[in-house]
Structures are given as structure tokens and as C-alpha cells.
Protein backbone atom coordinates (compact mmCIF):
# COMPACT_ATOMS: atom_id res chain seq x y z
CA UNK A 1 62.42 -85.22 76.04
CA UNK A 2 64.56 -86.09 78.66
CA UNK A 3 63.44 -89.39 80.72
CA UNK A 4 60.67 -90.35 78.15
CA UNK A 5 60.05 -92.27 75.16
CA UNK A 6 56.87 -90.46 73.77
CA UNK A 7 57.97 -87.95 70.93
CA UNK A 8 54.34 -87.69 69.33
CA UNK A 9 52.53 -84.75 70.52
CA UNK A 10 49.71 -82.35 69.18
CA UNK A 11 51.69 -78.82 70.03
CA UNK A 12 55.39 -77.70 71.36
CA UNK A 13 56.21 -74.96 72.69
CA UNK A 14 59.90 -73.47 73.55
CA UNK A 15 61.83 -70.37 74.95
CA UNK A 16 65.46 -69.74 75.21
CA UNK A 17 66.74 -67.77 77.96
CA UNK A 18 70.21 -66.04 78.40
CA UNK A 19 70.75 -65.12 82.32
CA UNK A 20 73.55 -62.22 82.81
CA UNK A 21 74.58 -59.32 85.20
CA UNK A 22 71.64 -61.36 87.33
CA UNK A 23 68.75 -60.15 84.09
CA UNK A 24 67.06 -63.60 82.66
CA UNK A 25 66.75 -62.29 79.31
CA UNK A 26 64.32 -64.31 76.47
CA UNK A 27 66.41 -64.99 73.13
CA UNK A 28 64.87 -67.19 71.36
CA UNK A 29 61.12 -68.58 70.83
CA UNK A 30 59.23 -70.78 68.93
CA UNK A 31 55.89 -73.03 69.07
CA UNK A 32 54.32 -75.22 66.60
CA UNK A 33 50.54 -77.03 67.13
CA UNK A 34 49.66 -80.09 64.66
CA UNK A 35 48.27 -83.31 64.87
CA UNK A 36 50.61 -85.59 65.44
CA UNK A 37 54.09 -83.77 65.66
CA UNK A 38 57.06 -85.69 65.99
CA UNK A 39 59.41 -83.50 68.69
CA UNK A 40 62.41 -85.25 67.70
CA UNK A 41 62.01 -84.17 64.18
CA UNK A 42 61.13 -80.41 64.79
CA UNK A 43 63.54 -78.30 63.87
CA UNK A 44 64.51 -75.34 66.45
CA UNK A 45 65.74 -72.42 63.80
CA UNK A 46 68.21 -70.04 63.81
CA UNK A 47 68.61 -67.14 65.81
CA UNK A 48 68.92 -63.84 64.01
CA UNK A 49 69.38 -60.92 66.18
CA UNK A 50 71.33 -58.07 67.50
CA UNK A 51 74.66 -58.38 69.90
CA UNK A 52 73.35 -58.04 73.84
CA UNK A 53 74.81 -55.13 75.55
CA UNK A 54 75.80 -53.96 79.15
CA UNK A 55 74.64 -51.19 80.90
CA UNK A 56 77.64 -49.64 79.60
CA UNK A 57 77.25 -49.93 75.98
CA UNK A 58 79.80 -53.21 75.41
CA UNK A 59 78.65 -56.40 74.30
CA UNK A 60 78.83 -59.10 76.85
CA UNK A 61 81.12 -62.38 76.72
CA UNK A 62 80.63 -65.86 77.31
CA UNK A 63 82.39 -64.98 80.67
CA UNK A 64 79.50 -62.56 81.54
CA UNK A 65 76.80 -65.40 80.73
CA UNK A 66 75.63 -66.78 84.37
CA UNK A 67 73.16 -69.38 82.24
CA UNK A 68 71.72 -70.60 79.26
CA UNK A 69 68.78 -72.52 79.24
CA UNK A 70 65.48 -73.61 77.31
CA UNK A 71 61.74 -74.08 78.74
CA UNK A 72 60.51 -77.15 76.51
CA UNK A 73 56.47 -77.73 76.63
CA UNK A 74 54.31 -80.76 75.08
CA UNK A 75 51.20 -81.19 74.94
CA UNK A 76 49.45 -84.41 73.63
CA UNK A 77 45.75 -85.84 73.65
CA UNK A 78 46.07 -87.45 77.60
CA UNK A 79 48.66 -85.59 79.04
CA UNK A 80 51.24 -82.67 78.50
CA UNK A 81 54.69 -82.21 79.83
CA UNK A 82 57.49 -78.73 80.62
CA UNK A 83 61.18 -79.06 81.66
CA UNK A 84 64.12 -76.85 81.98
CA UNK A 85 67.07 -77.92 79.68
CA UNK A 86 70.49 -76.33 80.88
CA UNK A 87 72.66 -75.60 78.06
CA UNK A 88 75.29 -73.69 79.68
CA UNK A 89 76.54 -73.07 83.01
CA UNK A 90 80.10 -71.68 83.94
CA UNK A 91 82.40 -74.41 85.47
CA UNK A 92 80.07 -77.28 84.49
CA UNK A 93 81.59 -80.02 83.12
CA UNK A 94 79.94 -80.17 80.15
CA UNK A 95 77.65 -77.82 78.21
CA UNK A 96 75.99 -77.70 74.63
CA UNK A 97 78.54 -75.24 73.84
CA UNK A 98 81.36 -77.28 74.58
């Protein structure tokens, strides 16, 4: 959670998006609703899927990716939360991936 200290939260909610040849493509979901959850604890899983392809048939590369990044939403008793999380951008100093 970036900026805050309250990890406790009654449901989470996530999406991972890929963003290439200008399509914003979801990869990657998950949620989880609880009493009491502790976000820094939940795990994220694995992603098992096919390779993405262009228009053309052939996978794309890491050099094709324009962005990578997650929606992240909380939601507790008094108040609920959603960010953006970039996790990879060409020419950015530093990404997840690095």
C-alpha cells in the first residue's frame, strides 16, 4: 500500500495489465474477501498462461511491452482505497523486472 500504514482490510482486489502495440491487455487477476485480511501477507500467485501474440502470429518481446502495471483495491470497515502500481515502463530507471 503505497503511502499508508493500514494493511488490515476486509476484501482485496487486483488486476494486472500488459499495454502493447497501444492494446491494454488484462493478464492476471485475483480478489480475496475475509475478515480481517492482512494485504501484506496475501500472496499474488502465479501466472499460468499462453505466450501473447501480434497481429502477425509472433510472440511479442519485452521491447514490444509499452507498460506493465497492477490496479490494487482495499476495502475495510470505514474506508476503502485503489492505486495504480507501475511495474514496468521502457527507459525508467527502475522497474520490478529489473
Amino acid at each position: 500500500m503505497k503511502n499508508g500504514n493500514k494493511s488490515i482490510v476486509d476484501s482485496s482486489y487486483f488486476e494486472t495489465h500488459v499495454v502493447f502495440n497501444n492494446k491494454d491487455v488484462v493478464v492476471h487477476t485475483g480478489a480475496v474477501t475475509s475478515t480481517g485480511i492482512d494485504i501484506t501477507e496475501e500472496p499474488t500467485a502465479a501466472i499460468e498462461g499462453g505466450t501473447y501474440l501480434k497481429e502477425n502470429g509472433t510472440p511479442i518481446t519485452l521491447n514490444e511491452i509499452n507498460n506493465i502495471y497492477m490496479i490494487v483495491e482495499w476495502r475495510g470497515k470505514s474506508e476503502s482505497a485503489k492505486e495504480r502500481i507501475d511495474l514496468y515502463k521502457p527507459n525508467k530507471e527502475q522497474t520490478f523486472l529489473d
